[in-house]
PDB file of N, CA and C in Angstrom:
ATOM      1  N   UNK A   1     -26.598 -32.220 -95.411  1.00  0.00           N
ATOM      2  CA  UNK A   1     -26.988 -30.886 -94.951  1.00  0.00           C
ATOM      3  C   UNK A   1     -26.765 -29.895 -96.087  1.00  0.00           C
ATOM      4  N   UNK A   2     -27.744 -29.220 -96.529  1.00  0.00           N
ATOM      5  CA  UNK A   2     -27.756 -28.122 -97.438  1.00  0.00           C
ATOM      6  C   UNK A   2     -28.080 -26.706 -97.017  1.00  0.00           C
ATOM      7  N   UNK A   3     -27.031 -25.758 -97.233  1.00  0.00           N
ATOM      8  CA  UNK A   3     -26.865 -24.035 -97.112  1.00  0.00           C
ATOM      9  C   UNK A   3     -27.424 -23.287 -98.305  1.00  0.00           C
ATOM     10  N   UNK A   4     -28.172 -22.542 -97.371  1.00  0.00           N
ATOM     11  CA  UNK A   4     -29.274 -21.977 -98.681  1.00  0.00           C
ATOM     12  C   UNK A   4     -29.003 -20.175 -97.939  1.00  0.00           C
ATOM     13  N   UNK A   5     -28.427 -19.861 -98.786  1.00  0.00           N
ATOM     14  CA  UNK A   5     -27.967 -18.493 -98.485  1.00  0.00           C
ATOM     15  C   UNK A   5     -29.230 -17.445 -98.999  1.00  0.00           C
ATOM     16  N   UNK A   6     -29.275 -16.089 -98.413  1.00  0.00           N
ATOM     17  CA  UNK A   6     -30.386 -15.080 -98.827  1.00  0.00           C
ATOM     18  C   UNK A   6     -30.056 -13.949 -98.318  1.00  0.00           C
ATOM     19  N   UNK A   7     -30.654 -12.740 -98.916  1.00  0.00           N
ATOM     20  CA  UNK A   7     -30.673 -11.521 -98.610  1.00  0.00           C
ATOM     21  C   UNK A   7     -29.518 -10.406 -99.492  1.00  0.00           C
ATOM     22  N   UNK A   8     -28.738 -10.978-100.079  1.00  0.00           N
ATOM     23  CA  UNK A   8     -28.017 -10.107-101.346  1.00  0.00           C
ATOM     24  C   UNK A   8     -28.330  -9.360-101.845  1.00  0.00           C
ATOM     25  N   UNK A   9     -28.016  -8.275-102.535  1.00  0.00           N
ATOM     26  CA  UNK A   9     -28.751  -7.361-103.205  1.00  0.00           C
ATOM     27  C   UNK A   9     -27.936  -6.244-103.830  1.00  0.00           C
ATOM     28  N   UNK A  10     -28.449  -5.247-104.293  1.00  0.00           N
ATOM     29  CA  UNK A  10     -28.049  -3.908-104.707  1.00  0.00           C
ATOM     30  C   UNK A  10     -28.344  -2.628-103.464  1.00  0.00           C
ATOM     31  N   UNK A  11     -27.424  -2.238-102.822  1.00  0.00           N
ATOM     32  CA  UNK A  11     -27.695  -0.960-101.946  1.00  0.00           C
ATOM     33  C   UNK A  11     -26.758   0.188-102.024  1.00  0.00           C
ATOM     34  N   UNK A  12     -27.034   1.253-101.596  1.00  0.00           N
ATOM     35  CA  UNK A  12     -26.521   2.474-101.880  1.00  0.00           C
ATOM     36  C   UNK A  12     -24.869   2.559-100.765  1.00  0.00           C
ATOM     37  N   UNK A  13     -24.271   3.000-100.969  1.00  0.00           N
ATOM     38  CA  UNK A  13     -22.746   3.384 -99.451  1.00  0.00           C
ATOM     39  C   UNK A  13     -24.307   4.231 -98.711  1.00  0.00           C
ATOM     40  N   UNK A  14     -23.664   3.747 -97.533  1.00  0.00           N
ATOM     41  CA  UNK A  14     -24.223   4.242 -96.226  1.00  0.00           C
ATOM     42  C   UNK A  14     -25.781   3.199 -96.181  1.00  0.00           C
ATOM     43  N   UNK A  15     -26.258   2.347 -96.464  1.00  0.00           N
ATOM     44  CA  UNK A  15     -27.351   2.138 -96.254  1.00  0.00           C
ATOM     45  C   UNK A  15     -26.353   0.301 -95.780  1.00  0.00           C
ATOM     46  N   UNK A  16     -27.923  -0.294 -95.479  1.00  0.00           N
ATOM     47  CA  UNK A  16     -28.026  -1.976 -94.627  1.00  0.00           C
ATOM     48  C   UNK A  16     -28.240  -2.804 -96.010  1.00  0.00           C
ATOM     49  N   UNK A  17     -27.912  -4.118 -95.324  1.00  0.00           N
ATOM     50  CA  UNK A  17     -28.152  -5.474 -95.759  1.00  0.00           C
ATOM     51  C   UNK A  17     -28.441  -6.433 -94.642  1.00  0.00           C
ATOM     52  N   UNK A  18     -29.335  -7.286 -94.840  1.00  0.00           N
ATOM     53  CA  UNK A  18     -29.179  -8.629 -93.852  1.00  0.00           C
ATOM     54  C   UNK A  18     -29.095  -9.867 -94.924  1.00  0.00           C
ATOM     55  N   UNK A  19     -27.570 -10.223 -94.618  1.00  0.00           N
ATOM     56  CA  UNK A  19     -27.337 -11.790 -95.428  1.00  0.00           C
ATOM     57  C   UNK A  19     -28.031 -12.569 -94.054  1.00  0.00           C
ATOM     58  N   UNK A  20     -28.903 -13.981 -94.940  1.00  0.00           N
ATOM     59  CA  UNK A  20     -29.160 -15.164 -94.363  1.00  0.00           C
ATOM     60  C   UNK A  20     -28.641 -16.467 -94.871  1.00  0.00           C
ATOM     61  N   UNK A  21     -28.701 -17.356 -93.949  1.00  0.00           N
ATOM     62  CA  UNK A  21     -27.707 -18.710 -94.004  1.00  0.00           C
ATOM     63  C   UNK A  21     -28.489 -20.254 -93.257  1.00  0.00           C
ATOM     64  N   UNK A  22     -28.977 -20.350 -94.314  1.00  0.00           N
ATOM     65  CA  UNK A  22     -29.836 -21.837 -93.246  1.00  0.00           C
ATOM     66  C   UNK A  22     -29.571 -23.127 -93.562  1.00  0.00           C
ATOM     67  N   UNK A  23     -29.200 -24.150 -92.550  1.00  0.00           N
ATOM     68  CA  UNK A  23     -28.812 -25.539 -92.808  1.00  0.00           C
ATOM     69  C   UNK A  23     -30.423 -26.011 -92.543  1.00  0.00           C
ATOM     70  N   UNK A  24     -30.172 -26.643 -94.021  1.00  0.00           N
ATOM     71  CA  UNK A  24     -31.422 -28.075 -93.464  1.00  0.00           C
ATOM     72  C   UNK A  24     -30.604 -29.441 -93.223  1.00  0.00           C
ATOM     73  N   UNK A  25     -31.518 -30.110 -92.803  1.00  0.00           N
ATOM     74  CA  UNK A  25     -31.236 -31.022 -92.616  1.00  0.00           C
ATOM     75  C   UNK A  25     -30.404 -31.905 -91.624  1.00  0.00           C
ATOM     76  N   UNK A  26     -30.488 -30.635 -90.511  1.00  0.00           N
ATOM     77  CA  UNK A  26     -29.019 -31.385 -89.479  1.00  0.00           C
ATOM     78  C   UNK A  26     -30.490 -30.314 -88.096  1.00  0.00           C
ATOM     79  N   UNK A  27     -29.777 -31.728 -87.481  1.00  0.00           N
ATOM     80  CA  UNK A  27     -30.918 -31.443 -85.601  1.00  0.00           C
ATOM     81  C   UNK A  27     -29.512 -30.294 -84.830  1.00  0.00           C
ATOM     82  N   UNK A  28     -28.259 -30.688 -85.142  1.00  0.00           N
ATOM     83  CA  UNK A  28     -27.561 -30.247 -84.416  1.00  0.00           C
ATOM     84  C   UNK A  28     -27.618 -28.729 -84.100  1.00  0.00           C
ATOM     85  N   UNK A  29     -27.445 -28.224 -82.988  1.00  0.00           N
ATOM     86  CA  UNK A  29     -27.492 -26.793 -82.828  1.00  0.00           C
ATOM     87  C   UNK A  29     -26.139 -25.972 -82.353  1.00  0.00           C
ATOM     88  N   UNK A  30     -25.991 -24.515 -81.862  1.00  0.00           N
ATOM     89  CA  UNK A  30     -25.254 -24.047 -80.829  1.00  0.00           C
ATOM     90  C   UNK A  30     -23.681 -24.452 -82.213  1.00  0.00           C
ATOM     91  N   UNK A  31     -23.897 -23.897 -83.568  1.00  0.00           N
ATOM     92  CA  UNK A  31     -22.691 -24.479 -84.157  1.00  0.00           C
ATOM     93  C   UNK A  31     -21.848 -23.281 -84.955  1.00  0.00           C
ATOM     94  N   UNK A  32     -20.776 -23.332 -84.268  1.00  0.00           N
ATOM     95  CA  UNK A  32     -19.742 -22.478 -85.020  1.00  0.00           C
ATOM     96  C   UNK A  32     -20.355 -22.011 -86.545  1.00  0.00           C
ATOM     97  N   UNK A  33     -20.334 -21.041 -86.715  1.00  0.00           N
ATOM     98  CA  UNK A  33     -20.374 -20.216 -88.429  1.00  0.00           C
ATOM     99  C   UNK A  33     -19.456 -19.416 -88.857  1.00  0.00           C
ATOM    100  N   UNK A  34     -19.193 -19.111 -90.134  1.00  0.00           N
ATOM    101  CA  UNK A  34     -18.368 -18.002 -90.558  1.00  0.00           C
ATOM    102  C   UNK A  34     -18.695 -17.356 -91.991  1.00  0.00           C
ATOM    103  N   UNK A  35     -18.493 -15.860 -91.864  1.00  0.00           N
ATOM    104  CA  UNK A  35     -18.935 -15.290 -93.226  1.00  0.00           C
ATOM    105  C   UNK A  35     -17.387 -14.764 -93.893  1.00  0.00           C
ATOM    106  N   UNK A  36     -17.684 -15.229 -95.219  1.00  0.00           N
ATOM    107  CA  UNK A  36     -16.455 -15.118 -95.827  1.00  0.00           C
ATOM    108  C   UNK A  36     -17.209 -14.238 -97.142  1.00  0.00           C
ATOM    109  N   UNK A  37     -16.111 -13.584 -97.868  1.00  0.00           N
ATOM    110  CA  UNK A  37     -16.229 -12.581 -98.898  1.00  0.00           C
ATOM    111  C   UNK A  37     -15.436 -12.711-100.276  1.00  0.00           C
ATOM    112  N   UNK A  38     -15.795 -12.618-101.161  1.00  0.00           N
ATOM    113  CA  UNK A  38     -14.678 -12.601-102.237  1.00  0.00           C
ATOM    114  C   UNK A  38     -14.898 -11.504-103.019  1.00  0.00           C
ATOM    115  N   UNK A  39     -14.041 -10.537-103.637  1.00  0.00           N
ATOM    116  CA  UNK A  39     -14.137  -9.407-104.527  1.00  0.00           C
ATOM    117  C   UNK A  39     -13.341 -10.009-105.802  1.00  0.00           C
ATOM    118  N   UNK A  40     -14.106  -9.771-106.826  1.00  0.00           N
ATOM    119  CA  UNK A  40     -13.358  -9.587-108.116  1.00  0.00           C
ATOM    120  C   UNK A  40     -11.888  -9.423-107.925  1.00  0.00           C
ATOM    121  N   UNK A  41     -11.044 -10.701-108.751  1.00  0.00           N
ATOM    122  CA  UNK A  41      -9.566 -10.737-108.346  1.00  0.00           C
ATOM    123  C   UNK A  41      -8.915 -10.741-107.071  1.00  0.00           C
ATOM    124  N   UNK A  42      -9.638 -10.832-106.267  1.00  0.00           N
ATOM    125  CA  UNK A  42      -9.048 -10.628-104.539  1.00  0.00           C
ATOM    126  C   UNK A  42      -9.571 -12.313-104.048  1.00  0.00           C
ATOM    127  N   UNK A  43      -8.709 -12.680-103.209  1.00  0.00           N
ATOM    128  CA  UNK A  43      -8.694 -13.764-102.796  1.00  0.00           C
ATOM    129  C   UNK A  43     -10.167 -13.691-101.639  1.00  0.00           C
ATOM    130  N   UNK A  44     -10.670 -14.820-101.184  1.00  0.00           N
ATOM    131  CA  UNK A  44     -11.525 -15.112-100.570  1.00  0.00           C
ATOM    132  C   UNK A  44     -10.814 -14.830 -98.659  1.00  0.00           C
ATOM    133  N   UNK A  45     -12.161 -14.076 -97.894  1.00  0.00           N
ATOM    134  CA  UNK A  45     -11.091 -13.384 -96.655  1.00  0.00           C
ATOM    135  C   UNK A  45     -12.384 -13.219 -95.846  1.00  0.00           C
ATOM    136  N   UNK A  46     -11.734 -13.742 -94.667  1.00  0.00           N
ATOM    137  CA  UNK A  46     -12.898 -14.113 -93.411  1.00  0.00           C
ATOM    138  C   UNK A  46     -13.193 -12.855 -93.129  1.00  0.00           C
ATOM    139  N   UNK A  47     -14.734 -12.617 -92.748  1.00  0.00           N
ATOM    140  CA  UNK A  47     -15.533 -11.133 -92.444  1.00  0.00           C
ATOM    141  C   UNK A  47     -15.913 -11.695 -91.443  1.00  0.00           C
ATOM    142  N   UNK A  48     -16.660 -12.481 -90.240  1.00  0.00           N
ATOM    143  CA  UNK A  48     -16.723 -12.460 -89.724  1.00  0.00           C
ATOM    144  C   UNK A  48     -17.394 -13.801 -89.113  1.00  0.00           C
ATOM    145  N   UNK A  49     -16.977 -14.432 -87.317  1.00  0.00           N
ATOM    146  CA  UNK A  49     -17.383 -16.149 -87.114  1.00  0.00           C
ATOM    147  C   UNK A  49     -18.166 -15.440 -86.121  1.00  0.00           C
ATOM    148  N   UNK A  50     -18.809 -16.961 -85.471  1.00  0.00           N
ATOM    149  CA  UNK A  50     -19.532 -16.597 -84.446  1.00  0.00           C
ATOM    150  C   UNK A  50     -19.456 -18.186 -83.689  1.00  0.00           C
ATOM    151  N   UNK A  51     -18.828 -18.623 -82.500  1.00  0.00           N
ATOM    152  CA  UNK A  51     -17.936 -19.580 -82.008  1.00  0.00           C
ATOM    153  C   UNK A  51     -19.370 -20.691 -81.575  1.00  0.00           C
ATOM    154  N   UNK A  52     -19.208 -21.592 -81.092  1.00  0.00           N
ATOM    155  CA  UNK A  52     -20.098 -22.427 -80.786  1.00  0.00           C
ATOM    156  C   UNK A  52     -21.245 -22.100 -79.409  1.00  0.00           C
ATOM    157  N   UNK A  53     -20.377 -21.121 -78.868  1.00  0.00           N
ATOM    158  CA  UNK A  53     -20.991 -20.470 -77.086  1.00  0.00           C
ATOM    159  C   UNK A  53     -21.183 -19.125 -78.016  1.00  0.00           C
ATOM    160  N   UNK A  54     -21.460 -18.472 -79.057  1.00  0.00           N
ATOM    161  CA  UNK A  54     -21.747 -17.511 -79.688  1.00  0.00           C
ATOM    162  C   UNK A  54     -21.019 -15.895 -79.559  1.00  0.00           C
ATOM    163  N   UNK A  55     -19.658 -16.414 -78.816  1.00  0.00           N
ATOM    164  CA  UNK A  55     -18.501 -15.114 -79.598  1.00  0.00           C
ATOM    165  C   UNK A  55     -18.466 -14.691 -80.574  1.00  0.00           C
ATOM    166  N   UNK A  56     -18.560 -13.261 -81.323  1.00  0.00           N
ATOM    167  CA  UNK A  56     -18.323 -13.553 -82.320  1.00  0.00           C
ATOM    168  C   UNK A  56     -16.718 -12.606 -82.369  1.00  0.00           C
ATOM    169  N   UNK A  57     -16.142 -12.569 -83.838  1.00  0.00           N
ATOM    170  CA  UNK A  57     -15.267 -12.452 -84.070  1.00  0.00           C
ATOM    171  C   UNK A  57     -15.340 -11.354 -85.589  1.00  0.00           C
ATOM    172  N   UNK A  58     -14.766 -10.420 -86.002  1.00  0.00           N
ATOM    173  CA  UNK A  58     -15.112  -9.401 -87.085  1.00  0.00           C
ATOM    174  C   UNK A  58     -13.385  -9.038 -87.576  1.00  0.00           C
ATOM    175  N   UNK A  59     -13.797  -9.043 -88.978  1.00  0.00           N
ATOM    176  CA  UNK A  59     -12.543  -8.765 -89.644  1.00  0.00           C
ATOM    177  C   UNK A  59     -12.085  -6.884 -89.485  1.00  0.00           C
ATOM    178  N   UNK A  60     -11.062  -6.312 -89.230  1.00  0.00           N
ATOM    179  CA  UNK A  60     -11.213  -5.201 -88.666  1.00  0.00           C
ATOM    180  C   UNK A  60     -11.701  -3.956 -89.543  1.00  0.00           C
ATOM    181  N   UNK A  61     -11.692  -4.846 -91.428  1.00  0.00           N
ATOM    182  CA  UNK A  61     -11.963  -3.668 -92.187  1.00  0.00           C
ATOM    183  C   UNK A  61     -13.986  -3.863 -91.612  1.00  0.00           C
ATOM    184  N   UNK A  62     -14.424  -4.752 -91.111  1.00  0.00           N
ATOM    185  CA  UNK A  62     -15.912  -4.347 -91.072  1.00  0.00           C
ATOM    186  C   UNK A  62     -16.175  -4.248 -89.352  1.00  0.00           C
ATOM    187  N   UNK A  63     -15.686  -4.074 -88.623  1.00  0.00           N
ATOM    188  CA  UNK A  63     -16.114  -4.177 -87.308  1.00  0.00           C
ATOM    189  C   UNK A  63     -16.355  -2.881 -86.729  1.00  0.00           C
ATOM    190  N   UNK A  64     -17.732  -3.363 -86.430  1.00  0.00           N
ATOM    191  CA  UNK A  64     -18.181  -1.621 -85.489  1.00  0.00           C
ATOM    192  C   UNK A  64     -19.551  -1.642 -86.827  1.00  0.00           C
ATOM    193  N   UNK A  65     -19.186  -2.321 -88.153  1.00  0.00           N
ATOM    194  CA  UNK A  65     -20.524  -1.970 -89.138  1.00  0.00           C
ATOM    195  C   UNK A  65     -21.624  -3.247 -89.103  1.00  0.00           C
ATOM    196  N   UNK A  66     -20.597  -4.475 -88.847  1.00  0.00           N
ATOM    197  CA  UNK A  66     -21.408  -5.885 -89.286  1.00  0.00           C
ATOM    198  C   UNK A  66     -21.659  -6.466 -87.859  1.00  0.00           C
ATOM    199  N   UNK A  67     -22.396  -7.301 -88.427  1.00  0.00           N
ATOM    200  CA  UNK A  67     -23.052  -7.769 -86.562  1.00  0.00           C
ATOM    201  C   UNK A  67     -23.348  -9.272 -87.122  1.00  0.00           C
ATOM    202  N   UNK A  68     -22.738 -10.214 -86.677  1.00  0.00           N
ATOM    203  CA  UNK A  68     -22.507 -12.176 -86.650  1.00  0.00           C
ATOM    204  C   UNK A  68     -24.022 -12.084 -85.881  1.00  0.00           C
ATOM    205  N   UNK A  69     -24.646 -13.008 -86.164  1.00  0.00           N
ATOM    206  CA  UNK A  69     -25.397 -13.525 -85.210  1.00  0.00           C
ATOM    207  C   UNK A  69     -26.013 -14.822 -85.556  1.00  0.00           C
ATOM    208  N   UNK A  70     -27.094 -15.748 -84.828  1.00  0.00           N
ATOM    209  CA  UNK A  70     -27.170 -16.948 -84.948  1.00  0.00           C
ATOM    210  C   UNK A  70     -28.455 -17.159 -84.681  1.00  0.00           C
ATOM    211  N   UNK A  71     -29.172 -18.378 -85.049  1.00  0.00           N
ATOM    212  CA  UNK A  71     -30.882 -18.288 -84.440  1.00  0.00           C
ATOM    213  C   UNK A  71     -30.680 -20.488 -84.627  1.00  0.00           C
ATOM    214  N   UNK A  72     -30.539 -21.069 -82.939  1.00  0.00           N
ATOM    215  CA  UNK A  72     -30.026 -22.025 -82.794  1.00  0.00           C
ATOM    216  C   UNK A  72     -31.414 -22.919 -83.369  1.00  0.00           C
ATOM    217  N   UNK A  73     -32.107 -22.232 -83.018  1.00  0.00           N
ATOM    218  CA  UNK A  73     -33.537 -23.110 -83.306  1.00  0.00           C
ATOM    219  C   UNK A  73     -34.158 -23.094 -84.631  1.00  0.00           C
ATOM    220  N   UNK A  74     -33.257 -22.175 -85.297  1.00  0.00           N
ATOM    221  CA  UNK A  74     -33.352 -21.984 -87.069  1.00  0.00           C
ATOM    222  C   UNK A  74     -32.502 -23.068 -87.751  1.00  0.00           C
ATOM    223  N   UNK A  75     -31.311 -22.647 -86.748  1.00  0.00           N
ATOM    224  CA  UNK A  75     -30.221 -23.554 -87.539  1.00  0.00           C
ATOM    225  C   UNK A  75     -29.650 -22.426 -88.902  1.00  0.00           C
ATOM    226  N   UNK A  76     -29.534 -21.180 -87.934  1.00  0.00           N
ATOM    227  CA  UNK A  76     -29.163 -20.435 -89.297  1.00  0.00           C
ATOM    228  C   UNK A  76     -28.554 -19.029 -88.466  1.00  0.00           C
ATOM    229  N   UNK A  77     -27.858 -18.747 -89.362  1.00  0.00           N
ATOM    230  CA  UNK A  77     -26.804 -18.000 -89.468  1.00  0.00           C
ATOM    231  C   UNK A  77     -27.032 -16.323 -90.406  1.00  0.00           C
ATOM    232  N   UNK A  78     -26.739 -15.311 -89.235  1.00  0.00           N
ATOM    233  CA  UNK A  78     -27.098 -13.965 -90.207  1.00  0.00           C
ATOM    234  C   UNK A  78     -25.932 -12.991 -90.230  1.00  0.00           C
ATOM    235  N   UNK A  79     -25.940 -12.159 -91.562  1.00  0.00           N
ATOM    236  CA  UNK A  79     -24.414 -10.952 -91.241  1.00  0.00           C
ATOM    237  C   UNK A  79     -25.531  -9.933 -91.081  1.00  0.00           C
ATOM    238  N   UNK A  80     -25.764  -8.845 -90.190  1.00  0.00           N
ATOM    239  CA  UNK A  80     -26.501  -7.772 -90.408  1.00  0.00           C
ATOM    240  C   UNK A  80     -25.412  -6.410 -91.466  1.00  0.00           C
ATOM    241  N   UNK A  81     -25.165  -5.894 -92.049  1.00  0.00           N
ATOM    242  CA  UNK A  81     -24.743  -5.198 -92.904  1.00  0.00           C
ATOM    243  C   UNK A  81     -25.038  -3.762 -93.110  1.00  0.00           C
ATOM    244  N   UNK A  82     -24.620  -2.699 -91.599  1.00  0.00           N
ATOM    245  CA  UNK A  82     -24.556  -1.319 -91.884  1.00  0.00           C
ATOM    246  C   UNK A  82     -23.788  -0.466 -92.503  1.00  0.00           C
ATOM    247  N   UNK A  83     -23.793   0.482 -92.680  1.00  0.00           N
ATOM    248  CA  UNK A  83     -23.235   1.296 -93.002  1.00  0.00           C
ATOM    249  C   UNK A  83     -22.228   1.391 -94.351  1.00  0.00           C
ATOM    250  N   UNK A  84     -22.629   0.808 -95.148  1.00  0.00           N
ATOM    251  CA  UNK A  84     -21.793  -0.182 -96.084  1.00  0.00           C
ATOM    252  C   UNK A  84     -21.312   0.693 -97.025  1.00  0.00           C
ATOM    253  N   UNK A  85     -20.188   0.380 -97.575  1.00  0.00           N
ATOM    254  CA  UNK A  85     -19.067   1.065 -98.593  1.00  0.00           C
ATOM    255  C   UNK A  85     -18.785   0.118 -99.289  1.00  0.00           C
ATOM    256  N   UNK A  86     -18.698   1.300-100.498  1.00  0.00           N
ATOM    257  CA  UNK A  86     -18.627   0.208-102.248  1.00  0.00           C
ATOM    258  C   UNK A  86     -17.371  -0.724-102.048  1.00  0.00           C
ATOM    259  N   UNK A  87     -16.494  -0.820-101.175  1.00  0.00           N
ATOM    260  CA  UNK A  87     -15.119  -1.660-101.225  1.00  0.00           C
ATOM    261  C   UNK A  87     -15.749  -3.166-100.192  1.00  0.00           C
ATOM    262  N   UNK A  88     -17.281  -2.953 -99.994  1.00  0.00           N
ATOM    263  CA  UNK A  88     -17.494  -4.398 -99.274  1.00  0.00           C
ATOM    264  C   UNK A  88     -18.192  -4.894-100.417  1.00  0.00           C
ATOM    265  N   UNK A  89     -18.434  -4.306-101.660  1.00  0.00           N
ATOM    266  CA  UNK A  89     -19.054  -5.438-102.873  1.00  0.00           C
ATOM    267  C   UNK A  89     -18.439  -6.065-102.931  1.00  0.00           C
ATOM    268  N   UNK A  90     -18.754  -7.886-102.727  1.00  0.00           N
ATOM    269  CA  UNK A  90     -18.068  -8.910-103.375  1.00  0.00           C
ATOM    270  C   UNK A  90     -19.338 -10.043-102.870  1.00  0.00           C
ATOM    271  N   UNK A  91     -19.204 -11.352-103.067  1.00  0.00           N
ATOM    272  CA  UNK A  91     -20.060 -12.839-102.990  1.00  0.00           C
ATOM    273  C   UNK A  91     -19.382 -13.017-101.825  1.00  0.00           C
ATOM    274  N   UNK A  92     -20.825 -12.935-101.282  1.00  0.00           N
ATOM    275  CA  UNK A  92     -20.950 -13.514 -99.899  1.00  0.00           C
ATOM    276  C   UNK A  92     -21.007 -14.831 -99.406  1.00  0.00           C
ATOM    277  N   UNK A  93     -20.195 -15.590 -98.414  1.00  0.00           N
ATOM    278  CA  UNK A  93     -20.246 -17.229 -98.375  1.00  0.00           C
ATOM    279  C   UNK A  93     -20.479 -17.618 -96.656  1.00  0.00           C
ATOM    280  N   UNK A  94     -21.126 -18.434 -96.699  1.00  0.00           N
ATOM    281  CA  UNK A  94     -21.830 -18.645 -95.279  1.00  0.00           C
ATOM    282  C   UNK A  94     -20.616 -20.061 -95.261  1.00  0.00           C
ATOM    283  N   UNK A  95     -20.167 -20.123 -94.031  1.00  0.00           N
ATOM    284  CA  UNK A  95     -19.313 -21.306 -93.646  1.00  0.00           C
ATOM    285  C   UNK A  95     -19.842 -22.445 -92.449  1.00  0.00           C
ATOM    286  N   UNK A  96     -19.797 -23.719 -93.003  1.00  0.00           N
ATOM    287  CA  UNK A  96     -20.323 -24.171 -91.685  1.00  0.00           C
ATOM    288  C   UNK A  96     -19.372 -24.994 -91.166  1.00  0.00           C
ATOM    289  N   UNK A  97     -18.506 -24.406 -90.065  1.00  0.00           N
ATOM    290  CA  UNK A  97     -17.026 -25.326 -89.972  1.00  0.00           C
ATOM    291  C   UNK A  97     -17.338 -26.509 -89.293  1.00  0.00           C
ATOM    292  N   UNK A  98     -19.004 -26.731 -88.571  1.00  0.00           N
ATOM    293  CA  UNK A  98     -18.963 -28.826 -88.002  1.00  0.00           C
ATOM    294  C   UNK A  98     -19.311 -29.284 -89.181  1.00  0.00           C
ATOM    295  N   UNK A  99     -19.092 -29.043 -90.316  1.00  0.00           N
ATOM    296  CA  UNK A  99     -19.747 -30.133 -91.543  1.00  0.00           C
ATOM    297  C   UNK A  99     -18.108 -29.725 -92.301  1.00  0.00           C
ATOM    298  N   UNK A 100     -17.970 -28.941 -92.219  1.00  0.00           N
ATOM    299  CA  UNK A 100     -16.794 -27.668 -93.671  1.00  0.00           C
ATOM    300  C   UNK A 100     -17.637 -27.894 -94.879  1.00  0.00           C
ATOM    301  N   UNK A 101     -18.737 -26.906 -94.865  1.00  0.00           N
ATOM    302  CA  UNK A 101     -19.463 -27.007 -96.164  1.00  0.00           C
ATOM    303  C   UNK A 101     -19.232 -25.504 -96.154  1.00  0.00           C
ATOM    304  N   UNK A 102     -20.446 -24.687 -97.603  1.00  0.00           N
ATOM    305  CA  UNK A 102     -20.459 -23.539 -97.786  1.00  0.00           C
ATOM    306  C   UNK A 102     -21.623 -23.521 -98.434  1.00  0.00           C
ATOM    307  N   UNK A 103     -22.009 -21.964 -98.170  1.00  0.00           N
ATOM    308  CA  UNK A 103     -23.351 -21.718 -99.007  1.00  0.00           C
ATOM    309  C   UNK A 103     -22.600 -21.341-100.132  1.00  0.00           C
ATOM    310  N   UNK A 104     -23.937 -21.459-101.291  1.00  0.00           N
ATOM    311  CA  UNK A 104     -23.850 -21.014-102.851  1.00  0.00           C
ATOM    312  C   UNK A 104     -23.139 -19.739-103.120  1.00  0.00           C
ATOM    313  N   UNK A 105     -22.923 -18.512-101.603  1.00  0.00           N
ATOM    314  CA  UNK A 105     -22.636 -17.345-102.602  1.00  0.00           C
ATOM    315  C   UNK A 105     -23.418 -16.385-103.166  1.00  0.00           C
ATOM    316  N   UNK A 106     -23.877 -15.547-101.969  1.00  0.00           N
ATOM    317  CA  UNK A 106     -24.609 -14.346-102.879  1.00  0.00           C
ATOM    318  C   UNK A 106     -24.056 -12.992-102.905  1.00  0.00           C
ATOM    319  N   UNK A 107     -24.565 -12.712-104.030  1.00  0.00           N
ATOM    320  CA  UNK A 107     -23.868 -11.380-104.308  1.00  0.00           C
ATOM    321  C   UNK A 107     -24.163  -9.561-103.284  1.00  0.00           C
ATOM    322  N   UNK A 108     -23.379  -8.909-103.183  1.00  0.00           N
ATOM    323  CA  UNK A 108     -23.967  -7.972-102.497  1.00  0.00           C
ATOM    324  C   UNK A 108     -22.895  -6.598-103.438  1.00  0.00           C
ATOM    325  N   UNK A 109     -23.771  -6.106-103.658  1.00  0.00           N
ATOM    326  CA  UNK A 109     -22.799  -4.606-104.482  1.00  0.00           C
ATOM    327  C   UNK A 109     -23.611  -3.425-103.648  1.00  0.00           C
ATOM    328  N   UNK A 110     -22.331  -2.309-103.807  1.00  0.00           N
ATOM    329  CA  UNK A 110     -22.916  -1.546-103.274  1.00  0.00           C
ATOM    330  C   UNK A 110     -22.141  -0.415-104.360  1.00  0.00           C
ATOM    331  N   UNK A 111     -23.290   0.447-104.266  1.00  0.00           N
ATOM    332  CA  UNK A 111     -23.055   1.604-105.125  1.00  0.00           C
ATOM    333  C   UNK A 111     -22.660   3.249-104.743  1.00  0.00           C
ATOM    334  N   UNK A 112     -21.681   3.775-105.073  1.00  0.00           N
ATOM    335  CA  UNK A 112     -21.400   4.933-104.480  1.00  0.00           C
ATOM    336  C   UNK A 112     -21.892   6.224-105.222  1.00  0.00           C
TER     337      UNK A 112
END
């Protein structure tokens, strides 16, 4: 199964992003995800899961801005990304905890 991450970019504080996250290669559906973050020198730190019955769960520095969601019949995994502040630039990582794989990591900066 391969994670092919998308939607990274350059955006302004106060404006959106939509990160994407797609497994090929697996029939399985309805599967736990998680978005993880890393900043320059800062350790790698869960932003936000979304459970197998599709709870999701938000780290408290982004909750109320980011929105988990899931598309079972994609087999893929999205962060929607409002309201965003230069302290959420860092590489973005899609988690797939029924395999424990990870996507490649895309970048998202934001500029103030």
């Amino acid at each position: 199964v391969q994670l092919v991450e998308s939607g990274g970019g350059l955006v302004q504080a106060g404006g959106s992003l939509r990160l994407s996250c797609a497994a090929s290669g697996s029939t399985y559906s309805f599967n736990p995800w998680d978005w993880y973050r890393q900043a320059p020198g800062k350790q790698r730190e869960l932003v936000a899961s979304i459970s197998g019955g599709g709870r999701p769960n938000y780290a408290d520095s982004v909750k109320g801005r980011f929105t988990i969601s899931r598309d079972n019949t994609k087999n893929a995994v999205y962060l929607q990304m409002n309201s965003v502040k230069p302290e959420d630039t860092a590489v973005y990582y899609c988690y797939a905890q029924w395999i424990g794989s990870w996507g490649q990591g895309i970048q998202v900066t934001v500029s103030s």
